[in-house]
Protein backbone atom coordinates (compact mmCIF):
# COMPACT_ATOMS: atom_id res chain seq x y z
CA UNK A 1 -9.43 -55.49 -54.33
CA UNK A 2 -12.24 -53.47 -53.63
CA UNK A 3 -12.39 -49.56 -52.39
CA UNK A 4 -14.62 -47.03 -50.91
CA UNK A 5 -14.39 -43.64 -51.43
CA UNK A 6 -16.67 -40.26 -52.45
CA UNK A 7 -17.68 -36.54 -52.18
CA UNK A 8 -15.06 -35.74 -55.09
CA UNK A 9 -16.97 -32.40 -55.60
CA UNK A 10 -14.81 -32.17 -58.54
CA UNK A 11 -14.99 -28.46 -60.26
CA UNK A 12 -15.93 -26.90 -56.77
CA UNK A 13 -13.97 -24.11 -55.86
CA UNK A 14 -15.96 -23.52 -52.44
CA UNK A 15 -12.69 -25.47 -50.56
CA UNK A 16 -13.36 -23.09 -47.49
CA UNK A 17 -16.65 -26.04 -46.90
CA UNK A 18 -15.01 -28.57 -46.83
CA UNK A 19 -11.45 -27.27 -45.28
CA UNK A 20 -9.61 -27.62 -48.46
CA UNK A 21 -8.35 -24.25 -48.32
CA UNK A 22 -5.72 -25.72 -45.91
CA UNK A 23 -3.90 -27.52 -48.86
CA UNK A 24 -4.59 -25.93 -52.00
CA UNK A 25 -5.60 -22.80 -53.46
CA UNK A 26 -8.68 -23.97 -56.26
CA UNK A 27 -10.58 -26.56 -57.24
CA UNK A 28 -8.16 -28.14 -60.09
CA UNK A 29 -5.24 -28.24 -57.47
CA UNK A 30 -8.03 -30.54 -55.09
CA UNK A 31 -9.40 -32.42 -57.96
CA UNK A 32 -5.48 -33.66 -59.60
CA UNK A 33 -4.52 -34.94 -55.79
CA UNK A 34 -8.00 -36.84 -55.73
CA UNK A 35 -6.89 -37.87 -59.53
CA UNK A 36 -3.45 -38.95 -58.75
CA UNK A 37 -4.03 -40.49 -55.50
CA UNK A 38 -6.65 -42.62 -57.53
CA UNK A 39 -4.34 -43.85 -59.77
CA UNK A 40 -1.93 -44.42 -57.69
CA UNK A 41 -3.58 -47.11 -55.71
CA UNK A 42 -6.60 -48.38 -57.70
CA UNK A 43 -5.37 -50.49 -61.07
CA UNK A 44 -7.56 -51.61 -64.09
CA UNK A 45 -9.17 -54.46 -62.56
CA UNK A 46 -9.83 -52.72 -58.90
CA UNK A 47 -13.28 -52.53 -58.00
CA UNK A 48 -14.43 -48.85 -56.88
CA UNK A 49 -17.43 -47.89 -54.74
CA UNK A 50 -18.50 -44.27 -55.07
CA UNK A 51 -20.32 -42.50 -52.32
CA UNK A 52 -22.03 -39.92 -54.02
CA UNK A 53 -21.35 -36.24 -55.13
CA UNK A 54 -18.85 -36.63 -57.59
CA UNK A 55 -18.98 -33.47 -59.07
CA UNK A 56 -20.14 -29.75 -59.05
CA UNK A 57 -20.40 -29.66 -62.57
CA UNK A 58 -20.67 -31.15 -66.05
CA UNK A 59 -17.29 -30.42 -66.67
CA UNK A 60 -16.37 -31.97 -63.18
CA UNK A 61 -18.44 -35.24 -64.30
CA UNK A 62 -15.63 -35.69 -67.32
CA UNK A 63 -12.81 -35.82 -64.70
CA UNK A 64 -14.15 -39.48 -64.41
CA UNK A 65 -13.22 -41.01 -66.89
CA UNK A 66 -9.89 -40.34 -65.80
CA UNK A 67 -9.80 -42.84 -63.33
CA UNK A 68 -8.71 -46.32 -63.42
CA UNK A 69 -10.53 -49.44 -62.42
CA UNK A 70 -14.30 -50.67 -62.29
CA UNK A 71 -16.16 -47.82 -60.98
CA UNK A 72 -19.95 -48.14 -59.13
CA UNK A 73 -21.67 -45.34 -58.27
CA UNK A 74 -23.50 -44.73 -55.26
CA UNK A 75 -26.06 -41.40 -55.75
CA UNK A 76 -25.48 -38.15 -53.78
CA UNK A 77 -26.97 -34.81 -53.42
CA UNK A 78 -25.06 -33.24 -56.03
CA UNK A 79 -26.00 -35.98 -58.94
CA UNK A 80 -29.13 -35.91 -59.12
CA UNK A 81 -28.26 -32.80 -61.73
CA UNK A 82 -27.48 -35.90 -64.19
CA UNK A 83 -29.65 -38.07 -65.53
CA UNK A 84 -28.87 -41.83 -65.40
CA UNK A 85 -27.70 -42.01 -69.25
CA UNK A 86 -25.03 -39.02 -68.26
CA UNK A 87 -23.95 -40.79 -65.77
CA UNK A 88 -23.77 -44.21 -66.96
CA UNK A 89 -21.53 -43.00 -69.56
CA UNK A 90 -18.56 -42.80 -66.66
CA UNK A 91 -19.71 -45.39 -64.50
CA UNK A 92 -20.31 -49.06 -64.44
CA UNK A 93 -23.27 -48.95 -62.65
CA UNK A 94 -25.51 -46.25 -60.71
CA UNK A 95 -27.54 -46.78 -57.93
CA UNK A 96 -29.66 -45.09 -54.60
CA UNK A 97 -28.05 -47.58 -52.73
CA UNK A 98 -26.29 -51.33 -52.54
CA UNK A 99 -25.75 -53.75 -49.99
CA UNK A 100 -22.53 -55.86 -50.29
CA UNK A 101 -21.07 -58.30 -47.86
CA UNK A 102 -18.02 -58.09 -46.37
CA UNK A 103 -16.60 -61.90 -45.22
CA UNK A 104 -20.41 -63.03 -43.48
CA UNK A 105 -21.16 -59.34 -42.68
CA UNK A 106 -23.92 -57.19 -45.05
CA UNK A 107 -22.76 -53.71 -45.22
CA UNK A 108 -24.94 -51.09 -46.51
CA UNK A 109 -23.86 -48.47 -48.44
CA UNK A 110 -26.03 -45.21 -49.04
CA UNK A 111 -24.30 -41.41 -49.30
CA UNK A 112 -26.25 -39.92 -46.18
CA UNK A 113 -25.40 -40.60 -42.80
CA UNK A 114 -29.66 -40.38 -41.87
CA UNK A 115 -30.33 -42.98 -44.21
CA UNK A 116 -28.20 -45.37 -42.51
CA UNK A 117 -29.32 -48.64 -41.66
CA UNK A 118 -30.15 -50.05 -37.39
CA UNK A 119 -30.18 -53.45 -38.28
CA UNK A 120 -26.74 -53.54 -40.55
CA UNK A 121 -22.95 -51.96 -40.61
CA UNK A 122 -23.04 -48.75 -42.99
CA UNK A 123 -20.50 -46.83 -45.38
CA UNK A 124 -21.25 -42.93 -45.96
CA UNK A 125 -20.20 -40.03 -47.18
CA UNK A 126 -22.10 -36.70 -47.53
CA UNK A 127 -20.64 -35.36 -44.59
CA UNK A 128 -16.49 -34.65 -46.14
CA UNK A 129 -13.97 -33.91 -43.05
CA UNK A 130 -16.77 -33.33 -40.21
CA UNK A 131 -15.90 -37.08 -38.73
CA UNK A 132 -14.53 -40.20 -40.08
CA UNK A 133 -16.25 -43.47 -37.65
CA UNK A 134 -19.47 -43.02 -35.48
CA UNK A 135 -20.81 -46.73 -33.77
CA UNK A 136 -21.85 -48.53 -36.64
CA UNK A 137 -20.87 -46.51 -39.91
CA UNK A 138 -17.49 -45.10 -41.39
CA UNK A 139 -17.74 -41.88 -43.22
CA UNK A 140 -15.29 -43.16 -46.26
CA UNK A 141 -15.53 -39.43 -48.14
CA UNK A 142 -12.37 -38.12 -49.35
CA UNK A 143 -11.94 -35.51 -46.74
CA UNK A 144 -11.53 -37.48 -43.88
CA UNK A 145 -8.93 -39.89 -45.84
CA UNK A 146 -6.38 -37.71 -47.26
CA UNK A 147 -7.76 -37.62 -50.29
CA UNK A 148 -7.92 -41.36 -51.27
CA UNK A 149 -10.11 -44.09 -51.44
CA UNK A 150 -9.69 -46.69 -48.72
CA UNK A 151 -9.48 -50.57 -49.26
CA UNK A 152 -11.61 -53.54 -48.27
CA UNK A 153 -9.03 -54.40 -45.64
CA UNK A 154 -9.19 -50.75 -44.20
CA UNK A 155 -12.76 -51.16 -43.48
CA UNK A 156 -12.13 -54.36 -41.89
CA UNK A 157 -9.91 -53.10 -39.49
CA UNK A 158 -11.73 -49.82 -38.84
CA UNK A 159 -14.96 -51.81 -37.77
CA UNK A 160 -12.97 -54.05 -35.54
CA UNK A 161 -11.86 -51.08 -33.95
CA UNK A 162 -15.35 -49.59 -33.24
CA UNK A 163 -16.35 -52.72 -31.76
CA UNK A 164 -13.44 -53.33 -29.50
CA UNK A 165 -12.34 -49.51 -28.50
CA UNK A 166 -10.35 -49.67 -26.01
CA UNK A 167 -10.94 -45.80 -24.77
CA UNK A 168 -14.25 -44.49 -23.63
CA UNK A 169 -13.22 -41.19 -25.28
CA UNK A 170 -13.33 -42.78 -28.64
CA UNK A 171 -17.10 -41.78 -28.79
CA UNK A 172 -16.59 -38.75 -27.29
CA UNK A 173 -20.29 -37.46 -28.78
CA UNK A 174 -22.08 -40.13 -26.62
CA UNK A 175 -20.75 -38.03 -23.19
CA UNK A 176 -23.19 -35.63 -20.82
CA UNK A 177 -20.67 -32.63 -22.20
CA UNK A 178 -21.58 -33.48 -26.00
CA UNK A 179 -25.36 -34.03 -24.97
CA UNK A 180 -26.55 -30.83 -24.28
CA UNK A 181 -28.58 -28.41 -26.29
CA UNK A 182 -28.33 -25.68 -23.48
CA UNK A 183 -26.72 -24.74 -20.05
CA UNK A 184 -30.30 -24.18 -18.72
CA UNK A 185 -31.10 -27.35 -20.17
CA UNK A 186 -28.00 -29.57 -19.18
CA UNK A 187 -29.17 -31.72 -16.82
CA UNK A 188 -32.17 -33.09 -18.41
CA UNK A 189 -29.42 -34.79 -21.03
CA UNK A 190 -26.99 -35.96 -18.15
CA UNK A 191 -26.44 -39.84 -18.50
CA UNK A 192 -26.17 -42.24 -15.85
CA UNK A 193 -27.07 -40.83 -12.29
CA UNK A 194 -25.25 -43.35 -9.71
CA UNK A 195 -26.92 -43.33 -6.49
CA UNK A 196 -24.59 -42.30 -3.34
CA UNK A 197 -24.88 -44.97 -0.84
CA UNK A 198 -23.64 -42.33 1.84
CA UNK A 199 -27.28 -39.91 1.50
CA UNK A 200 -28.93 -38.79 4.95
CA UNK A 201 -32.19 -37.66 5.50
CA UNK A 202 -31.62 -34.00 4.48
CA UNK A 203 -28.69 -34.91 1.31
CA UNK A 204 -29.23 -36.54 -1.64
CA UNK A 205 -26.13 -37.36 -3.76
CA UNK A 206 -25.80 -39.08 -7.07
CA UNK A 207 -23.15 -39.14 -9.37
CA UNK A 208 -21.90 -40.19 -13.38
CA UNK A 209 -19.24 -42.46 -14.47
CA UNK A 210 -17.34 -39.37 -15.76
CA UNK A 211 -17.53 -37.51 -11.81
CA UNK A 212 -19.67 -35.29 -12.67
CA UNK A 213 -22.19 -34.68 -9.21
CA UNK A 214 -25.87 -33.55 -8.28
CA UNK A 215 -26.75 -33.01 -5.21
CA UNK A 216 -30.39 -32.45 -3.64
CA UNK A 217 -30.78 -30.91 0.26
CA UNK A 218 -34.32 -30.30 1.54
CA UNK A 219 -34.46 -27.84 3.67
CA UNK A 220 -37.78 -26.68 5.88
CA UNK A 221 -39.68 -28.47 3.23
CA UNK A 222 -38.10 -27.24 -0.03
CA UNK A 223 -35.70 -29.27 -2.23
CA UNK A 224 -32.32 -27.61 -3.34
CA UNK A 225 -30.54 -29.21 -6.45
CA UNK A 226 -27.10 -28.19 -7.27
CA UNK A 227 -24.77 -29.20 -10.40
CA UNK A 228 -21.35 -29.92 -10.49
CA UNK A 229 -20.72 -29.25 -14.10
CA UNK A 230 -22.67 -25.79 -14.29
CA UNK A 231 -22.68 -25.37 -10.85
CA UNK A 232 -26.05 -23.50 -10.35
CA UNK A 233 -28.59 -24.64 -8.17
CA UNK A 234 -32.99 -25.33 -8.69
CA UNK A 235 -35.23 -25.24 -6.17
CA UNK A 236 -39.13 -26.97 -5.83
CA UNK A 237 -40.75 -29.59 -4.46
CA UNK A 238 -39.88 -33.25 -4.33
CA UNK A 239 -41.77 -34.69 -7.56
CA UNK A 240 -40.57 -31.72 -9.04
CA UNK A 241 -36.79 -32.45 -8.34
CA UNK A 242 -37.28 -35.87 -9.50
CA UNK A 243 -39.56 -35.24 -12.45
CA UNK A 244 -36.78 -32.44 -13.18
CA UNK A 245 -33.48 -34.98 -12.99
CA UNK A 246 -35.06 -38.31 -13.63
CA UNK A 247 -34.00 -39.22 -10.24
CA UNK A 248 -35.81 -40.96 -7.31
CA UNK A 249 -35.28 -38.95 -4.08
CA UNK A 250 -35.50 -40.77 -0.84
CA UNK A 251 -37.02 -44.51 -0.65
């Protein structure tokens, strides 16, 4: 069977970054759960895919050799302090990057979430508890898996899942409310404006999937947008209005 897993940080007793603080008290309480939970699951003849930042120090790069199976690493961040000799000394092989294929599919594997891939379905780490599945990676770091690796078959059904969601709120990040840098800003990263087929000559109404409403009135010659979700209101001219909220007003 093959497994997934990374950001060990072994030896790194900063647990308040990564919200380890919540279930132990140092960094060798952390680092013999990530051990044991290893063990527990992978056996001699597993085959192990590391994410990247596997330890915080020399000493933490020793905890290694601990662990059972055939173990490929995947450089992070925090290993480029070895060279590759050090590190081939604990791992079967060491690389920037791999692509394997899962069934027909090519998966790409890199530690950081940027480096991702448009054209392919990616594995991460880098980023520990912050989020575990985005639209076309999983985030398969320790944090975000209760501290083990996760299996071949885990992936499989996690990327079915992304692809078939059954729940708009599933990618909750892609909504207007997780789009927006500021209040004064908001609507310029609203999604979606549905035309409202009942407009008059004077009212302007559009709408989103998620209810969320602007109106435009023109009165004596100035335009009058208000929001629904902040409600506040902008005034100016017509191109303004519609340069300002990528609407069209009128015909």
């Amino acid at each position: 069977m093959r497994y997934f897993t990374g950001d060990f940080h072994f030896c790194d007793d900063r647990l308040h970054l990564y919200g380890r603080e919540l279930v132990a008290t140092n960094s060798d309480e952390i680092d013999n759960i990530i051990i044991e939970n290893w063990n527990n699951i992978i056996k001699d003849n597993d085959e192990i895919y590391i994410l990247g930042d596997v330890a915080y120090t020399e000493e933490g790069l020793k905890y290694i050799s601990q662990l059972n199976g055939k173990k490929i690493l995947i450089k992070g961040n925090y290993d480029q302090q070895f060279t590759q000799n050090e590190l081939l000394e604990y791992f079967d092989d060491v690389c920037d990057n791999i692509i394997i294929h899962i069934d027909d599919e090519e998966i790409y594997l890199n530690h950081y979430p940027t480096n991702a891939k448009t054209n392919m379905f990616n594995l991460v780490s880098h980023i520990h508890g912050t989020w575990k599945v985005q639209r076309n990676m999983i985030n398969v770091g320790v944090d975000a898996w209760h501290f083990q690796p996760v299996s071949e078959d885990m992936i499989r059904f996690q990327i079915n899942g992304i692809r078939k969601h059954y729940d708009k709120n599933v990618f909750a990040g892609e909504l207007p409310s997780n789009n927006v840098k500021s209040d004064v800003d908001k609507h310029k990263y609203q999604l979606n404006w549905i035309k409202d087929d009942d407009d008059v000559s004077w009212l302007y109404k559009w709408k989103t999937e998620n209810d969320e409403t602007l109106i435009i009135r023109e009165y004596e010659g100035v335009f009058i947008g208000t929001l629904s979700y902040k409600p506040y209101t902008i005034k100016g001219t017509k191109s303004e209005m519609e340069e300002k909220f990528k609407v069209k007003i009128g015909g």
